[in-house]
C-alpha atoms as a PDB file:
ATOM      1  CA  UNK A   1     110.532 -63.897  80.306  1.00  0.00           C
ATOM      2  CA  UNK A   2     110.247 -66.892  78.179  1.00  0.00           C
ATOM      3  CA  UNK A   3     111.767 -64.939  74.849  1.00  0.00           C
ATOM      4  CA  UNK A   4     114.576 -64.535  76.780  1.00  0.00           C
ATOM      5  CA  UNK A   5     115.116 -68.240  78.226  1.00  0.00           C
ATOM      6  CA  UNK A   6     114.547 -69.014  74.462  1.00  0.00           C
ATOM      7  CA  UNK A   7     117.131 -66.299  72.820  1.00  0.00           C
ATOM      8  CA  UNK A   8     119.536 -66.378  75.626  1.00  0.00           C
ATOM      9  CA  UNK A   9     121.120 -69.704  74.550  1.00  0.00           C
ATOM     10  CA  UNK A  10     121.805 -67.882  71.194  1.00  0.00           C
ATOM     11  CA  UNK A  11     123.135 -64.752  72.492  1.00  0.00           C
ATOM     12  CA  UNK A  12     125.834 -66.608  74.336  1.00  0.00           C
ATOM     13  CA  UNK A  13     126.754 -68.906  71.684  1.00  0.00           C
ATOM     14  CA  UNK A  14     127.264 -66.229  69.740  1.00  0.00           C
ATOM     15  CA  UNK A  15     129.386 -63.936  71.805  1.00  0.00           C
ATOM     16  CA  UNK A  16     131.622 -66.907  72.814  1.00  0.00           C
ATOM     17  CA  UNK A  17     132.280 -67.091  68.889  1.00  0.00           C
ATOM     18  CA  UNK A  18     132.749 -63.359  68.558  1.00  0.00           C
ATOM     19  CA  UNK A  19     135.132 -63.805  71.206  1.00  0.00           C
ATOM     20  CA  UNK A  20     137.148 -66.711  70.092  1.00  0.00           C
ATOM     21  CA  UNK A  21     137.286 -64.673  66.248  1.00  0.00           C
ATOM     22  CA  UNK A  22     138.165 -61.277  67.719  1.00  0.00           C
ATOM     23  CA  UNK A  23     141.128 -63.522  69.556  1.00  0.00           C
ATOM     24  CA  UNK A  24     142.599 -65.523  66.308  1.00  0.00           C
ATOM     25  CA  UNK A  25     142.271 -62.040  64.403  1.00  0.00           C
ATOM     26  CA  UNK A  26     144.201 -60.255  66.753  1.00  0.00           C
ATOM     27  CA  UNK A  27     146.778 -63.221  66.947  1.00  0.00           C
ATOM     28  CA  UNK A  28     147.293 -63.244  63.182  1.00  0.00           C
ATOM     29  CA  UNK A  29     147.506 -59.269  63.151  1.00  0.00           C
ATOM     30  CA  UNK A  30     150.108 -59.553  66.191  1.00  0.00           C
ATOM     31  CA  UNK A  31     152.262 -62.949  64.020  1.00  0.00           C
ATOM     32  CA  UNK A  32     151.818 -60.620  60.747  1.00  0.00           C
ATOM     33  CA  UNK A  33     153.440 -57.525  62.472  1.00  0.00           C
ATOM     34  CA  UNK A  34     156.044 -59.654  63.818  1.00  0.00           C
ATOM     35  CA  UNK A  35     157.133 -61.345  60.393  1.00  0.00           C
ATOM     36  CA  UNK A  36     157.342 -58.136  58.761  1.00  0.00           C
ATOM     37  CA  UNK A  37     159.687 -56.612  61.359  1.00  0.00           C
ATOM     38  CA  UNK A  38     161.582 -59.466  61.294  1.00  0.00           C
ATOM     39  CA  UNK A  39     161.962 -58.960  57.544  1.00  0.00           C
ATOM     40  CA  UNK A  40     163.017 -55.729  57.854  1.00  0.00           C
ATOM     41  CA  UNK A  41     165.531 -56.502  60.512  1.00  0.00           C
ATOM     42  CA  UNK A  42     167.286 -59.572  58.020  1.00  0.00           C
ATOM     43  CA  UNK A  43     167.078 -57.052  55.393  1.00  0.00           C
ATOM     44  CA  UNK A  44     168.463 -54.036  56.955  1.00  0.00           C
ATOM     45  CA  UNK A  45     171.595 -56.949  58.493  1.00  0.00           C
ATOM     46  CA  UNK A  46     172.309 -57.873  55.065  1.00  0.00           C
ATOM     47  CA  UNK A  47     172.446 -54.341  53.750  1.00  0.00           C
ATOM     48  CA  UNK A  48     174.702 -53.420  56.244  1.00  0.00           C
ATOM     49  CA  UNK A  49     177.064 -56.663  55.664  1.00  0.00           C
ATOM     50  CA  UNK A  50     176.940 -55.660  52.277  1.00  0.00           C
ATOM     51  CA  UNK A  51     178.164 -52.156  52.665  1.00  0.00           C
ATOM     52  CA  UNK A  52     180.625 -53.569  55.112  1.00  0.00           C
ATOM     53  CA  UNK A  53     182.281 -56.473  53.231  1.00  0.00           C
ATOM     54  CA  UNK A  54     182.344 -54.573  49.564  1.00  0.00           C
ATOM     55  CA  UNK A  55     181.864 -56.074  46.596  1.00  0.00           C
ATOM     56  CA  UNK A  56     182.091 -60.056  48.395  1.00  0.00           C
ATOM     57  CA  UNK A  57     178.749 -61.576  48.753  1.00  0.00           C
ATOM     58  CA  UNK A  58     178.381 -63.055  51.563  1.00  0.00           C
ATOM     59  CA  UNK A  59     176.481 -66.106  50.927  1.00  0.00           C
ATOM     60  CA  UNK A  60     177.620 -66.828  47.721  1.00  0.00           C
ATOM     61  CA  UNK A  61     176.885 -65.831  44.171  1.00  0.00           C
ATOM     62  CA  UNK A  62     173.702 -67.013  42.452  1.00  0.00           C
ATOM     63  CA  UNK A  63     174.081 -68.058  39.326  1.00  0.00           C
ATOM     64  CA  UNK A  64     173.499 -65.977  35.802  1.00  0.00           C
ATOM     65  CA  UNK A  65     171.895 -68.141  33.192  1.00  0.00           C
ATOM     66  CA  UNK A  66     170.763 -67.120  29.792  1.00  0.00           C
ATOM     67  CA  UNK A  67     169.379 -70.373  29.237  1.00  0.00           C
ATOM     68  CA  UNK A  68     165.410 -70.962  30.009  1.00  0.00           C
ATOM     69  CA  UNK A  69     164.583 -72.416  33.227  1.00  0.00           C
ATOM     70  CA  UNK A  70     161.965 -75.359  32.819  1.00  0.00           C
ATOM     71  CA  UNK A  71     159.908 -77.454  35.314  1.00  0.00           C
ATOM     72  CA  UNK A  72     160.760 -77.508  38.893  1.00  0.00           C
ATOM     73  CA  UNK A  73     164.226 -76.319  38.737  1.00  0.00           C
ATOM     74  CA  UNK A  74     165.299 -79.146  41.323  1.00  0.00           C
ATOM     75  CA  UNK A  75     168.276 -79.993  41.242  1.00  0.00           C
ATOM     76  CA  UNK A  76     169.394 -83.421  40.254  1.00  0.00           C
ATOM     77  CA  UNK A  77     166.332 -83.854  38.475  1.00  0.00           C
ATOM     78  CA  UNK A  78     165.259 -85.021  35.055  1.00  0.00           C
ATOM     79  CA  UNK A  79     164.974 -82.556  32.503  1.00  0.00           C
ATOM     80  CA  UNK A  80     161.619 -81.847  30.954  1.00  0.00           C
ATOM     81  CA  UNK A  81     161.424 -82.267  27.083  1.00  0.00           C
ATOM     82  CA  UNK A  82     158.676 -80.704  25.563  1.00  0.00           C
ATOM     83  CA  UNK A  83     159.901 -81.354  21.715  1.00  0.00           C
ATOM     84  CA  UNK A  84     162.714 -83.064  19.533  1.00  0.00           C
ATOM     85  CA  UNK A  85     164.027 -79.706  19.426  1.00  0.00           C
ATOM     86  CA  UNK A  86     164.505 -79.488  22.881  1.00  0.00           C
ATOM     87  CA  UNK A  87     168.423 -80.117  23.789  1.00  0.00           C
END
């Protein structure tokens, strides 16, 4: 009887934290799931708006550029100049 008084403290220290893991791993399964159906729903919208509208983009056209892309790419910002060269 006294092992048990000694290991019982233990046990339930240790189930409450088996408990409490088991929950925030089932949350972040559940949030995961959810994100990735949600990306699949934006992505499946936009395909169809696409398809829909023709060749228009509908949120613009990004930008084509041959030129190398340096540093943060912020716009507004200070170019970074590794060498004389650099223009």
């Amino acid at each position: 009887m006294e092992y048990l008084s000694v290991f019982l403290p233990s046990l339930g220290v240790g189930l409450i934290f088996y408990l409490v893991m088991r929950w925030l791993f089932r949350g972040d399964r559940a949030e995961r799931s959810a994100q990735a159906n949600v990306e699949q729903d934006a992505e499946r919208w936009y395909e169809d708006l696409k398809e829909r509208e023709g060749d228009q983009v509908p949120f613009g056209y990004q930008e084509v550029s041959s030129k190398k892309k340096r540093g943060l790419e912020l716009k507004n910002s200070i170019p970074i100049r590794d060498t004389p060269q650099d223009k």
